[in-house]
PDB file of N, CA and C in Angstrom:
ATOM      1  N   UNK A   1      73.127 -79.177-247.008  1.00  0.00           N
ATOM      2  CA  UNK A   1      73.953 -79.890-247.925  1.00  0.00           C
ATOM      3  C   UNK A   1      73.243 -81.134-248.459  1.00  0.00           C
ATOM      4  N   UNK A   2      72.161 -81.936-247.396  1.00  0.00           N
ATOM      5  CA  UNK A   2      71.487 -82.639-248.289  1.00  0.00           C
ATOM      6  C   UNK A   2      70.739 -82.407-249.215  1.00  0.00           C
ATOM      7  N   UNK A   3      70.143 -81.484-249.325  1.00  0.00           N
ATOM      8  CA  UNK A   3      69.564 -80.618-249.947  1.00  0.00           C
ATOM      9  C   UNK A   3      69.659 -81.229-251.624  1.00  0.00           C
ATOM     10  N   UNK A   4      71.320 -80.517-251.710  1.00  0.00           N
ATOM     11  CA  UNK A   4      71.621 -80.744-252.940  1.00  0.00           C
ATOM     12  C   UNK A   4      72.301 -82.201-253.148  1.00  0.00           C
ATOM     13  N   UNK A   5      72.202 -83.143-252.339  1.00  0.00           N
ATOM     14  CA  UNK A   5      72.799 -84.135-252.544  1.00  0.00           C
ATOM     15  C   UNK A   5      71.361 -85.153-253.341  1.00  0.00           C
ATOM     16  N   UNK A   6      70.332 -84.455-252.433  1.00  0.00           N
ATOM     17  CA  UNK A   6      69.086 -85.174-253.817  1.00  0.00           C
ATOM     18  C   UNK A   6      68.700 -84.389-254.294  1.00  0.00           C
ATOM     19  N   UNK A   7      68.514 -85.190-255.592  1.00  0.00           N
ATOM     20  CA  UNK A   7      68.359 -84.646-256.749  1.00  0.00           C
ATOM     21  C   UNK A   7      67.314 -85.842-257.215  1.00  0.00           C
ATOM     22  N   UNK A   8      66.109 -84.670-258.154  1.00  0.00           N
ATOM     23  CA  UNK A   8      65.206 -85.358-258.316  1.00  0.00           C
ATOM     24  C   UNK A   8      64.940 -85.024-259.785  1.00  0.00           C
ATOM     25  N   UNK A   9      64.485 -85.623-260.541  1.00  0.00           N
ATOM     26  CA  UNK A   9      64.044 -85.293-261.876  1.00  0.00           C
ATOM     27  C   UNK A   9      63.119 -84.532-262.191  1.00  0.00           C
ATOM     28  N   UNK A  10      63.344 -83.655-263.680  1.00  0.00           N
ATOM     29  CA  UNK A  10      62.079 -82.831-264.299  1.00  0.00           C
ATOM     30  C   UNK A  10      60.852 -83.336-264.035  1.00  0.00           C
ATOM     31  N   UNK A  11      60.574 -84.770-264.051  1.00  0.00           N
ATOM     32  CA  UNK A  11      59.474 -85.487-264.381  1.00  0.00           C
ATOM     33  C   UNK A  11      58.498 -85.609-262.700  1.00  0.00           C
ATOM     34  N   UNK A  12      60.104 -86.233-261.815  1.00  0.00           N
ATOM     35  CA  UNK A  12      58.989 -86.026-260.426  1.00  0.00           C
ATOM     36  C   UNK A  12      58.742 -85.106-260.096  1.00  0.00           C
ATOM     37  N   UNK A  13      59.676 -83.907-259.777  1.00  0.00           N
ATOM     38  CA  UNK A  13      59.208 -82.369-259.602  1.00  0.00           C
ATOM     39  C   UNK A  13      57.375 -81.838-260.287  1.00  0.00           C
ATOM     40  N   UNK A  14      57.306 -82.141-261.664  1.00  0.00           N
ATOM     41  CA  UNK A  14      56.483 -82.170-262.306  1.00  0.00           C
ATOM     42  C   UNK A  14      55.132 -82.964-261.935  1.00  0.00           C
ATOM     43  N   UNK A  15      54.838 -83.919-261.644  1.00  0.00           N
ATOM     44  CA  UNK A  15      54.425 -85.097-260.791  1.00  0.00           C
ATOM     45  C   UNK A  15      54.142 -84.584-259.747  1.00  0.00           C
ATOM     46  N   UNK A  16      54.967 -84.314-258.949  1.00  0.00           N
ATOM     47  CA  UNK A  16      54.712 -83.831-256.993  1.00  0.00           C
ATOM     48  C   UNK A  16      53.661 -82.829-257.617  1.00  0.00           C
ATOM     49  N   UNK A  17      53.978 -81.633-258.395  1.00  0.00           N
ATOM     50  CA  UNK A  17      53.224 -79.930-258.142  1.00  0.00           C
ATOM     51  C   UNK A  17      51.985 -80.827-259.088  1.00  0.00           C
ATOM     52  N   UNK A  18      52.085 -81.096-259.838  1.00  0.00           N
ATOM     53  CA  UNK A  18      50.346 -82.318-260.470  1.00  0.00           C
ATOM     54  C   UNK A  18      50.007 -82.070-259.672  1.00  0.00           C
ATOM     55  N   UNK A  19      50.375 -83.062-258.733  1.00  0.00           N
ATOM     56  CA  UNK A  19      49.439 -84.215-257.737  1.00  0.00           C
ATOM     57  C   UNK A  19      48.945 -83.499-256.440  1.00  0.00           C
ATOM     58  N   UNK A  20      49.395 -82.185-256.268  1.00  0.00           N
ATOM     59  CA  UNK A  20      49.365 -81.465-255.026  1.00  0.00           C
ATOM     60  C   UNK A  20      48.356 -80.216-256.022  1.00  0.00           C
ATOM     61  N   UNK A  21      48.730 -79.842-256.884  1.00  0.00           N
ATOM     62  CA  UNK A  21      47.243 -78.830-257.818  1.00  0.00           C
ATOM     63  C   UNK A  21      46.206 -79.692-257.857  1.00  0.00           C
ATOM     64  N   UNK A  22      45.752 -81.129-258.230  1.00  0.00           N
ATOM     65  CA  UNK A  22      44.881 -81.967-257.847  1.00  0.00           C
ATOM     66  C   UNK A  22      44.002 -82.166-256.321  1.00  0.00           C
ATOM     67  N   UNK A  23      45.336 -82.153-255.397  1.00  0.00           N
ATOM     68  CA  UNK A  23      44.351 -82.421-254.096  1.00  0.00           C
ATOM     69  C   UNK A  23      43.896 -81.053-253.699  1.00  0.00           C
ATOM     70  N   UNK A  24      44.606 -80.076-254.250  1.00  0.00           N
ATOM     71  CA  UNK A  24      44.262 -78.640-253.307  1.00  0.00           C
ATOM     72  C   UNK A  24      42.485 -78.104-254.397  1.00  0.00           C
ATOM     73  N   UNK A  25      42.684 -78.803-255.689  1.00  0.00           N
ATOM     74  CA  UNK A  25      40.964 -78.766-256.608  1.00  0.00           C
ATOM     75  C   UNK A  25      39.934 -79.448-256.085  1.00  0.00           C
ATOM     76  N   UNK A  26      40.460 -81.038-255.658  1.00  0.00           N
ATOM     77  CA  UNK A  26      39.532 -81.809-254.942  1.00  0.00           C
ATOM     78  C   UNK A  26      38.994 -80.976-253.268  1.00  0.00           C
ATOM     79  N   UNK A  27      39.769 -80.455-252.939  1.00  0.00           N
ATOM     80  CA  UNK A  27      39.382 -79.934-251.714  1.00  0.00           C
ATOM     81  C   UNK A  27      38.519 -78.502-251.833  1.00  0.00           C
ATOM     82  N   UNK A  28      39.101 -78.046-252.631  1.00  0.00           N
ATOM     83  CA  UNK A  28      38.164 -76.303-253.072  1.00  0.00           C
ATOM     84  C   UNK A  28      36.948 -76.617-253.608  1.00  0.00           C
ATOM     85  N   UNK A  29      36.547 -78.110-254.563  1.00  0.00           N
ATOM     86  CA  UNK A  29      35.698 -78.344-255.006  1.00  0.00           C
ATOM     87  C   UNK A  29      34.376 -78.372-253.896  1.00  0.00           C
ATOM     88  N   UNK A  30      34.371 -78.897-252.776  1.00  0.00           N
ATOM     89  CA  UNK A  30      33.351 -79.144-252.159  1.00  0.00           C
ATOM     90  C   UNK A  30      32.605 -78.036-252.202  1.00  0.00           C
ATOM     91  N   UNK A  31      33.765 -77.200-251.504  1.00  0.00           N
ATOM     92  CA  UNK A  31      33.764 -75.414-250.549  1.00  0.00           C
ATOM     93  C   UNK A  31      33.025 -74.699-251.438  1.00  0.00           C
ATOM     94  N   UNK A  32      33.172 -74.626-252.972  1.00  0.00           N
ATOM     95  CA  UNK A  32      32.372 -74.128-253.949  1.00  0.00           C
ATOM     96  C   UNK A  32      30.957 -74.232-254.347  1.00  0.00           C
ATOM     97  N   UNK A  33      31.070 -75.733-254.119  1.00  0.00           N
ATOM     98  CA  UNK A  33      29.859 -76.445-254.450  1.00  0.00           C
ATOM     99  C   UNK A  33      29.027 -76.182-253.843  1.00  0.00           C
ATOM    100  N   UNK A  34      29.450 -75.811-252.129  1.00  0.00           N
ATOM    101  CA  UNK A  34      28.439 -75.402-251.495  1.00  0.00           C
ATOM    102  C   UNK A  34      27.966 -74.175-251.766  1.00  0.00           C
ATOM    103  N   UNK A  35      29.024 -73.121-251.921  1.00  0.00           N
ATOM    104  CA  UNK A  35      29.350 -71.620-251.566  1.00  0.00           C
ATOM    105  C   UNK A  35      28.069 -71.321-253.020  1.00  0.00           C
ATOM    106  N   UNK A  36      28.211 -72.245-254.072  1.00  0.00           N
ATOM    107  CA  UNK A  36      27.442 -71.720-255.253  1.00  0.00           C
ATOM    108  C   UNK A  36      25.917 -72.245-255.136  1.00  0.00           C
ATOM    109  N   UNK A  37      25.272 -73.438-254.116  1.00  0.00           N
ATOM    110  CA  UNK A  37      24.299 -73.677-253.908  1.00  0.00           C
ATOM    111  C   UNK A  37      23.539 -72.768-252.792  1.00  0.00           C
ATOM    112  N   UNK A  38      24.323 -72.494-252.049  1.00  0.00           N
ATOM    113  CA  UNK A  38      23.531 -71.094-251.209  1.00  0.00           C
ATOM    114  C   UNK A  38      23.788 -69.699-251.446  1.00  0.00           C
ATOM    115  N   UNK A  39      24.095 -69.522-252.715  1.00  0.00           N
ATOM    116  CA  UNK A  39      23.996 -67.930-253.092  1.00  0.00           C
ATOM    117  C   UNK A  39      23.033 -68.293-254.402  1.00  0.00           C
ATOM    118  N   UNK A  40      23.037 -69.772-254.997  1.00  0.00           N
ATOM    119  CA  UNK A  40      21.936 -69.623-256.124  1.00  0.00           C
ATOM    120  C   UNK A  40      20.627 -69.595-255.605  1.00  0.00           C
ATOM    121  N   UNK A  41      20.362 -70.453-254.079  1.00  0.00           N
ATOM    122  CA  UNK A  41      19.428 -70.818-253.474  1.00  0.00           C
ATOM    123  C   UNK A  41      18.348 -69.312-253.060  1.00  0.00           C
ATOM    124  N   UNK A  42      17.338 -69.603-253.503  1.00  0.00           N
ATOM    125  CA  UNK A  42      16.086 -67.948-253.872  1.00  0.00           C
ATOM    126  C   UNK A  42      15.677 -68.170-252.300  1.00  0.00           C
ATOM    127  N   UNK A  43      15.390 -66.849-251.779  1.00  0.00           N
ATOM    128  CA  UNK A  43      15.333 -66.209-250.635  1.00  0.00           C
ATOM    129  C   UNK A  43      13.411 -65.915-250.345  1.00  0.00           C
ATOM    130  N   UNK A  44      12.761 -66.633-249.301  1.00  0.00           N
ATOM    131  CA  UNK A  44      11.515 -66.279-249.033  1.00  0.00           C
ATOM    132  C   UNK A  44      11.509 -64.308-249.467  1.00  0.00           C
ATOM    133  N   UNK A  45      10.553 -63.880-249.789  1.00  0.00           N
ATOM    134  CA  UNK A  45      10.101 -62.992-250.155  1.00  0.00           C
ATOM    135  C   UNK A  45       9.522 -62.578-248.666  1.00  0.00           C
ATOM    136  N   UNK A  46       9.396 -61.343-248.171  1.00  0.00           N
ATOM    137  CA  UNK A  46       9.079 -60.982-246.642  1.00  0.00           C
ATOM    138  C   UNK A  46       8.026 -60.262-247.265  1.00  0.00           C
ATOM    139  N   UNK A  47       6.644 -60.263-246.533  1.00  0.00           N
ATOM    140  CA  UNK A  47       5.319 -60.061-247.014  1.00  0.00           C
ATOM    141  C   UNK A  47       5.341 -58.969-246.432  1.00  0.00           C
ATOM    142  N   UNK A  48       4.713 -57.373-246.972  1.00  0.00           N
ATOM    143  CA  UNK A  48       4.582 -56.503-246.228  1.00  0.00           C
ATOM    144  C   UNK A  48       2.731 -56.172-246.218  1.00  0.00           C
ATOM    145  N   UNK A  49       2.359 -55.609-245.155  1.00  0.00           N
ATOM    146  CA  UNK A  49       0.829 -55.776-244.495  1.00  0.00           C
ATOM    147  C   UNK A  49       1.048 -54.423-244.633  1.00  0.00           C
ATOM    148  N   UNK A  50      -0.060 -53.672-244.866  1.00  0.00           N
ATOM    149  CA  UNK A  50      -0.226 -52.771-245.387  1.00  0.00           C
ATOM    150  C   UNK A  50      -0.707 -52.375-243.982  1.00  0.00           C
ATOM    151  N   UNK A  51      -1.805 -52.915-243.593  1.00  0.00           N
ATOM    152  CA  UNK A  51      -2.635 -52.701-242.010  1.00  0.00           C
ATOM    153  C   UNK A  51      -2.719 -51.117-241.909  1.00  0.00           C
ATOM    154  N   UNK A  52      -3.574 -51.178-240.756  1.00  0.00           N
ATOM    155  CA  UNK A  52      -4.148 -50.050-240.203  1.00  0.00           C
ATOM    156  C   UNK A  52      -5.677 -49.471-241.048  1.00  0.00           C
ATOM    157  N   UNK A  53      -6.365 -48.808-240.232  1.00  0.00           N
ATOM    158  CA  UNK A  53      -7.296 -47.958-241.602  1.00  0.00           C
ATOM    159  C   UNK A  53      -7.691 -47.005-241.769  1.00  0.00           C
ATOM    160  N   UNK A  54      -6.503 -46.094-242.007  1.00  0.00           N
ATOM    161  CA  UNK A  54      -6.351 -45.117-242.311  1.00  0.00           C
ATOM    162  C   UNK A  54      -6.196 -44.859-244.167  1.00  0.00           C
ATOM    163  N   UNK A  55      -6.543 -43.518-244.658  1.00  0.00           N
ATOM    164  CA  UNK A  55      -6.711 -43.919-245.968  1.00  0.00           C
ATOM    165  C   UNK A  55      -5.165 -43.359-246.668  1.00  0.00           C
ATOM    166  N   UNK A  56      -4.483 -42.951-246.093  1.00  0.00           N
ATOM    167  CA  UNK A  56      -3.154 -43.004-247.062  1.00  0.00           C
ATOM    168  C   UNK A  56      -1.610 -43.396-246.117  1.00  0.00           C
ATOM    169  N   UNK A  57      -1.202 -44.286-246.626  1.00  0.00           N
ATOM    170  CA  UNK A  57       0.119 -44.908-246.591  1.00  0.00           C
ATOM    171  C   UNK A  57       1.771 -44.228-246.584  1.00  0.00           C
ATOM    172  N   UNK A  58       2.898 -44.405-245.893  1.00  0.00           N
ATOM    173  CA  UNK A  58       3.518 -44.251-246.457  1.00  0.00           C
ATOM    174  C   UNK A  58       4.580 -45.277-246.756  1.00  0.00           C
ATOM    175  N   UNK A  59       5.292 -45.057-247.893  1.00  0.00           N
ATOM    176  CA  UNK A  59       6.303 -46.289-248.092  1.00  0.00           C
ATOM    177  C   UNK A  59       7.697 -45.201-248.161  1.00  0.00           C
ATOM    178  N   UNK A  60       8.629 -46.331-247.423  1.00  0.00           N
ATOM    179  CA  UNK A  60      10.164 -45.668-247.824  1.00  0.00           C
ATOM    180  C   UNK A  60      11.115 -46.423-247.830  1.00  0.00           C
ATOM    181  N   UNK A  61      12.163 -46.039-248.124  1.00  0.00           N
ATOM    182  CA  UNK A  61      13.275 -47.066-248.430  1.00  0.00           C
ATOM    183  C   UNK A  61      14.598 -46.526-247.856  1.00  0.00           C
ATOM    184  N   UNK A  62      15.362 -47.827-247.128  1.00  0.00           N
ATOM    185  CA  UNK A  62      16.089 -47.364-246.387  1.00  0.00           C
ATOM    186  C   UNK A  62      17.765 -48.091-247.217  1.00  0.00           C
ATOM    187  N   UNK A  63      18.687 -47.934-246.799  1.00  0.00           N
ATOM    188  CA  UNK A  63      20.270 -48.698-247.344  1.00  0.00           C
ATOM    189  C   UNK A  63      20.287 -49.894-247.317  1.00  0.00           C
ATOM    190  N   UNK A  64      20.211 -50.371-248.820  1.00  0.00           N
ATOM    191  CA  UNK A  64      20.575 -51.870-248.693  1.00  0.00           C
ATOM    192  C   UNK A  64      19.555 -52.220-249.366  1.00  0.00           C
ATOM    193  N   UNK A  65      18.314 -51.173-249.754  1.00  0.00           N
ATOM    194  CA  UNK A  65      17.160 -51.906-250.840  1.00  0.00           C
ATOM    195  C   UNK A  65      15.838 -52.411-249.375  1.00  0.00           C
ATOM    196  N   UNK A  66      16.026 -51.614-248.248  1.00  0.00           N
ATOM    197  CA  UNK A  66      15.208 -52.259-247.432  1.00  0.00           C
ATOM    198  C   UNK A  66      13.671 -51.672-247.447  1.00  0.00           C
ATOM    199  N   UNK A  67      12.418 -51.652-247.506  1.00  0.00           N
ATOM    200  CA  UNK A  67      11.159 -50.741-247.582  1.00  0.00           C
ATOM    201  C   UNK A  67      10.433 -51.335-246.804  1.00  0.00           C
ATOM    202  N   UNK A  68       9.775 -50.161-246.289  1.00  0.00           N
ATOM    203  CA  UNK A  68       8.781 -50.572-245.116  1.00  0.00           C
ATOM    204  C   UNK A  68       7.466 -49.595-245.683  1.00  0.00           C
ATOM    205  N   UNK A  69       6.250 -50.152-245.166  1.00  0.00           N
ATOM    206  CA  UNK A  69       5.190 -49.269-245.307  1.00  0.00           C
ATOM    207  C   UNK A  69       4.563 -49.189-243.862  1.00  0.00           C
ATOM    208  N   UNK A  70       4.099 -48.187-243.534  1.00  0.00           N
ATOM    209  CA  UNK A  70       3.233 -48.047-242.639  1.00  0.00           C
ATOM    210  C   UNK A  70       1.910 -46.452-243.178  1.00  0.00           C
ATOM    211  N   UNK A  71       0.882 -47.142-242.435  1.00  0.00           N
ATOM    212  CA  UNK A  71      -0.453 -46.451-243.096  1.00  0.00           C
ATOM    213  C   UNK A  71      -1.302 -46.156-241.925  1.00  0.00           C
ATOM    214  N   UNK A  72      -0.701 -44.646-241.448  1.00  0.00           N
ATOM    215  CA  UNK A  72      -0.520 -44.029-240.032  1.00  0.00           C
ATOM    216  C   UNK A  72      -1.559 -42.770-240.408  1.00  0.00           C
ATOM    217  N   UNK A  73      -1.358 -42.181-241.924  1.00  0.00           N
ATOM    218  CA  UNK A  73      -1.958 -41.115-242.065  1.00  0.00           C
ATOM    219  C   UNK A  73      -3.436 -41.174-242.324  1.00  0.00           C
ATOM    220  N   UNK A  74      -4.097 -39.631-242.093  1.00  0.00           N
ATOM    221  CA  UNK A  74      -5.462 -40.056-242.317  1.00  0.00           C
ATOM    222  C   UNK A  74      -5.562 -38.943-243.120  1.00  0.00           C
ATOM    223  N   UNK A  75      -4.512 -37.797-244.010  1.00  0.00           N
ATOM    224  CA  UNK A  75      -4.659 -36.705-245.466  1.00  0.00           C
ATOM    225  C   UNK A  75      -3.175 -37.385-246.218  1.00  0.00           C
ATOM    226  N   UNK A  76      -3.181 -36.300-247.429  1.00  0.00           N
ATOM    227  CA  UNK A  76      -2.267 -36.696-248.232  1.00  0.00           C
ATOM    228  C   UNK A  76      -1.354 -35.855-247.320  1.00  0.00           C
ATOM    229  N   UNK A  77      -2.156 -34.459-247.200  1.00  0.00           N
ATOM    230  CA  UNK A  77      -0.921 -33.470-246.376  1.00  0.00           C
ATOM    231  C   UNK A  77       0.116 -33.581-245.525  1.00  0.00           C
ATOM    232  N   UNK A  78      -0.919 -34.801-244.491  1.00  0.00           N
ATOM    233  CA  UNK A  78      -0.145 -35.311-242.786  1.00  0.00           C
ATOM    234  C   UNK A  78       0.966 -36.490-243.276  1.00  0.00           C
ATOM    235  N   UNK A  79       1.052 -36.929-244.653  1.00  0.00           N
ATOM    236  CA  UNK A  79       1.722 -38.426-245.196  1.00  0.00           C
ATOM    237  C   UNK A  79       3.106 -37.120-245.653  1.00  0.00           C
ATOM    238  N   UNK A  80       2.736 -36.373-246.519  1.00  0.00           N
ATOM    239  CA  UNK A  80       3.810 -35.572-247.431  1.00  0.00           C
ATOM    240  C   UNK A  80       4.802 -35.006-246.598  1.00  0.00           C
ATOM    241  N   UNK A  81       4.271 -34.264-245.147  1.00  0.00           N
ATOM    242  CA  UNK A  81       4.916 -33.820-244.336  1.00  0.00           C
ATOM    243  C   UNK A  81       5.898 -34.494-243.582  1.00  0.00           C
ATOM    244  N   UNK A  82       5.293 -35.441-243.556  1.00  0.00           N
ATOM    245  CA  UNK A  82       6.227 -37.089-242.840  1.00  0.00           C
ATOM    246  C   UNK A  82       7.312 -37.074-243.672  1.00  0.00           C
ATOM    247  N   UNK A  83       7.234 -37.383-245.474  1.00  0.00           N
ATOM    248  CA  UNK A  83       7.681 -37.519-246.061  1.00  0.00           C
ATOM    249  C   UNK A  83       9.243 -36.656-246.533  1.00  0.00           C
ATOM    250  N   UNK A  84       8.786 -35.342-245.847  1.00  0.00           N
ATOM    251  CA  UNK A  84       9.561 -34.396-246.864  1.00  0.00           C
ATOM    252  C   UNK A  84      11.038 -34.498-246.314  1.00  0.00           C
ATOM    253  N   UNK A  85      12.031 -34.811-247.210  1.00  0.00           N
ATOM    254  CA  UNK A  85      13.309 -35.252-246.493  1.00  0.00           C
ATOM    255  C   UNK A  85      13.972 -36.131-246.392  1.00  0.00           C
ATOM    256  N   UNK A  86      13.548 -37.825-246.415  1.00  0.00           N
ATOM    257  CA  UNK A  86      13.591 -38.954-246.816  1.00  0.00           C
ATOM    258  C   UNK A  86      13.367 -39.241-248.155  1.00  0.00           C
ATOM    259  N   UNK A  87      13.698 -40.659-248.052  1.00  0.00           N
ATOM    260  CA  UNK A  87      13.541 -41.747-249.234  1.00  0.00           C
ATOM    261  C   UNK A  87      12.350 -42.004-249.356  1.00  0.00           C
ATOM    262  N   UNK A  88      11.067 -41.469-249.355  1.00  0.00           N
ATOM    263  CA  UNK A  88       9.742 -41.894-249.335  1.00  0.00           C
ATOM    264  C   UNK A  88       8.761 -41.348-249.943  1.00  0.00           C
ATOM    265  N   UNK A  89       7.351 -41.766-250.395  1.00  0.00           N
ATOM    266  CA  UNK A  89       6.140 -41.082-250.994  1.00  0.00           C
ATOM    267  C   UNK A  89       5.356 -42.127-250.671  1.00  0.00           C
ATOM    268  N   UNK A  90       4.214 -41.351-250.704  1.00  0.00           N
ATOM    269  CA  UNK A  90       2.644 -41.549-250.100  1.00  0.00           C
ATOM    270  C   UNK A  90       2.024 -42.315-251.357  1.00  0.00           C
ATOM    271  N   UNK A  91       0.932 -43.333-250.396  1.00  0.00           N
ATOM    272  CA  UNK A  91       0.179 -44.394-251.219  1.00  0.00           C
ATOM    273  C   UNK A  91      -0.920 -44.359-250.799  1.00  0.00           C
ATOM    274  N   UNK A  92      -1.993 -44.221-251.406  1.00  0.00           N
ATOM    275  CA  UNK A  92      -3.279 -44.367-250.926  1.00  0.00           C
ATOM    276  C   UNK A  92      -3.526 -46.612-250.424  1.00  0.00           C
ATOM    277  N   UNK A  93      -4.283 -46.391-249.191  1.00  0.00           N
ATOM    278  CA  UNK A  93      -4.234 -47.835-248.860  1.00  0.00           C
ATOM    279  C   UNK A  93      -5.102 -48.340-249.309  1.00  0.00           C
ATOM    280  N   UNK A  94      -4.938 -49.006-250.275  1.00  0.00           N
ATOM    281  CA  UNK A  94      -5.942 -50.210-251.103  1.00  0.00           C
ATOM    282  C   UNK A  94      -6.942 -50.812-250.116  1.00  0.00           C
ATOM    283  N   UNK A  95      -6.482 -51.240-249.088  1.00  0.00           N
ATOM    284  CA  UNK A  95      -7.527 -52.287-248.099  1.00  0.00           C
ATOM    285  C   UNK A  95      -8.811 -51.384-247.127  1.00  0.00           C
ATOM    286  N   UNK A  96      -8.113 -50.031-247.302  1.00  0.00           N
ATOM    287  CA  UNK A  96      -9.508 -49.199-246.731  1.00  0.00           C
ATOM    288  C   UNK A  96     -10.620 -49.159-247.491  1.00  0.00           C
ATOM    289  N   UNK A  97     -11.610 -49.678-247.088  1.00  0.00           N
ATOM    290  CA  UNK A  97     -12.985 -49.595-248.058  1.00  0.00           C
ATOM    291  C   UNK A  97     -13.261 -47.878-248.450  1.00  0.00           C
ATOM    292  N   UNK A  98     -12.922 -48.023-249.403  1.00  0.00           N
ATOM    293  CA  UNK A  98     -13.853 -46.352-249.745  1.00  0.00           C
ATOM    294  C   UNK A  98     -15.166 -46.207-250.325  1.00  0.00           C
ATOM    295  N   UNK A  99     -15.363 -44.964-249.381  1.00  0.00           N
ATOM    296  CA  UNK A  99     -16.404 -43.991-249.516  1.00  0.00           C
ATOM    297  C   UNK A  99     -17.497 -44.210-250.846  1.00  0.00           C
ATOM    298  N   UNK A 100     -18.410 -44.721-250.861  1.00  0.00           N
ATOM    299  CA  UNK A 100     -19.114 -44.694-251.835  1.00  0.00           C
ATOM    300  C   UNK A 100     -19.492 -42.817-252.568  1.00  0.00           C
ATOM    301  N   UNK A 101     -19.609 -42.404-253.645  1.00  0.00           N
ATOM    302  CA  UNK A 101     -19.304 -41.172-254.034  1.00  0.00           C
ATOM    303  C   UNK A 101     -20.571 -40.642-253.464  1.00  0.00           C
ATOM    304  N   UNK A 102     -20.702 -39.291-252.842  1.00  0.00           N
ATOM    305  CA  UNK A 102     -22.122 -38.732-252.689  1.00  0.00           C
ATOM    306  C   UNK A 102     -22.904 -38.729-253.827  1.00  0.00           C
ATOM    307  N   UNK A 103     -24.324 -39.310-253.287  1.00  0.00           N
ATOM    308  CA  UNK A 103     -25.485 -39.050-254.664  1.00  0.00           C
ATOM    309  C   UNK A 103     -25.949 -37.832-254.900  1.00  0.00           C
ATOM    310  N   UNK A 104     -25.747 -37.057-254.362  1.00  0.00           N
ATOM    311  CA  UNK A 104     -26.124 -35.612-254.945  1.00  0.00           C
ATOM    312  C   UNK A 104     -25.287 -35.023-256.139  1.00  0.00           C
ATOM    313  N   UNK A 105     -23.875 -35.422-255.688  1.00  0.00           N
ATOM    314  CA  UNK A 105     -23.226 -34.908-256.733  1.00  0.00           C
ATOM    315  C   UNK A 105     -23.134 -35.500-257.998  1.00  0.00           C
ATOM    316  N   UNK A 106     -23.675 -37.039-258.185  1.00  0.00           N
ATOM    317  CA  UNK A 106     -24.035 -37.283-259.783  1.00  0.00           C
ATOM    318  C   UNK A 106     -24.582 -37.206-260.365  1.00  0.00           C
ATOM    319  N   UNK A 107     -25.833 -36.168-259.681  1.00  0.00           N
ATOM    320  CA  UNK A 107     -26.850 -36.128-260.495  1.00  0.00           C
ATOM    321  C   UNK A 107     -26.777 -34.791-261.040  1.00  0.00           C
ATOM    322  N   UNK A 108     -27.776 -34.682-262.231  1.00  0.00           N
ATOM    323  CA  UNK A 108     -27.185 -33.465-263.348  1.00  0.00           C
ATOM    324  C   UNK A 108     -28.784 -32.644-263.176  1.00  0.00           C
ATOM    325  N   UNK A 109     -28.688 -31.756-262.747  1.00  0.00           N
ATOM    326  CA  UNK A 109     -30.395 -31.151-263.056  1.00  0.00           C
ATOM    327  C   UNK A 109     -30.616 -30.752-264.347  1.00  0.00           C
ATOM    328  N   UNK A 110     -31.193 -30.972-264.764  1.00  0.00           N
ATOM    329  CA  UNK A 110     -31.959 -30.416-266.169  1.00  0.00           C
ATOM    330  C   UNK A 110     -32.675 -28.999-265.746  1.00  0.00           C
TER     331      UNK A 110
END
């Protein structure tokens, strides 16, 4: 019954819900501020090592955008076989020194 015994005006009603949408912005403001500085904030890059020395690689990719390489094989055959079935294909490994070409075979006999 007190309830209705106060009575308050258009204007304070109006006023109170202001002033309370104000503090509940001032308070979300921080929470944002942060929430938008660590999702803009750029992520170290994770270095992948190719290693081993063997001359072909494989790379694959797993849920979520994740890839790994490892460079286990020593044909394309023994990499493909690994391969067949998965998210993956074979890379020859850049860091193995290769084979200088046999000299017999560049030369042309006349």
């Amino acid at each position: 019954m007190e309830h209705l015994l106060r009575h308050k005006s258009a204007r304070q009603v109006q006023a109170a819900g202001a002033a309370k949408d104000t503090l509940m912005m001032m308070r979300a403001l921080p929470c944002l501020l942060i929430l938008w500085i660590t999702m803009s904030a750029p992520t170290p890059a994770a270095a992948q090592r190719f290693g081993g020395n063997y001359p072909v690689c494989l790379q694959r990719w797993e849920w979520g955008g994740v890839t790994w390489i490892s460079c286990d094989y020593r044909s394309w055959d023994e990499c493909r076989a690994s391969a067949a079935g998965l998210s993956a294909m074979c890379l020859q490994n850049p860091y193995v020194p290769q084979l200088p070409p046999h000299p017999d075979r560049n030369l042309r006999r006349r």
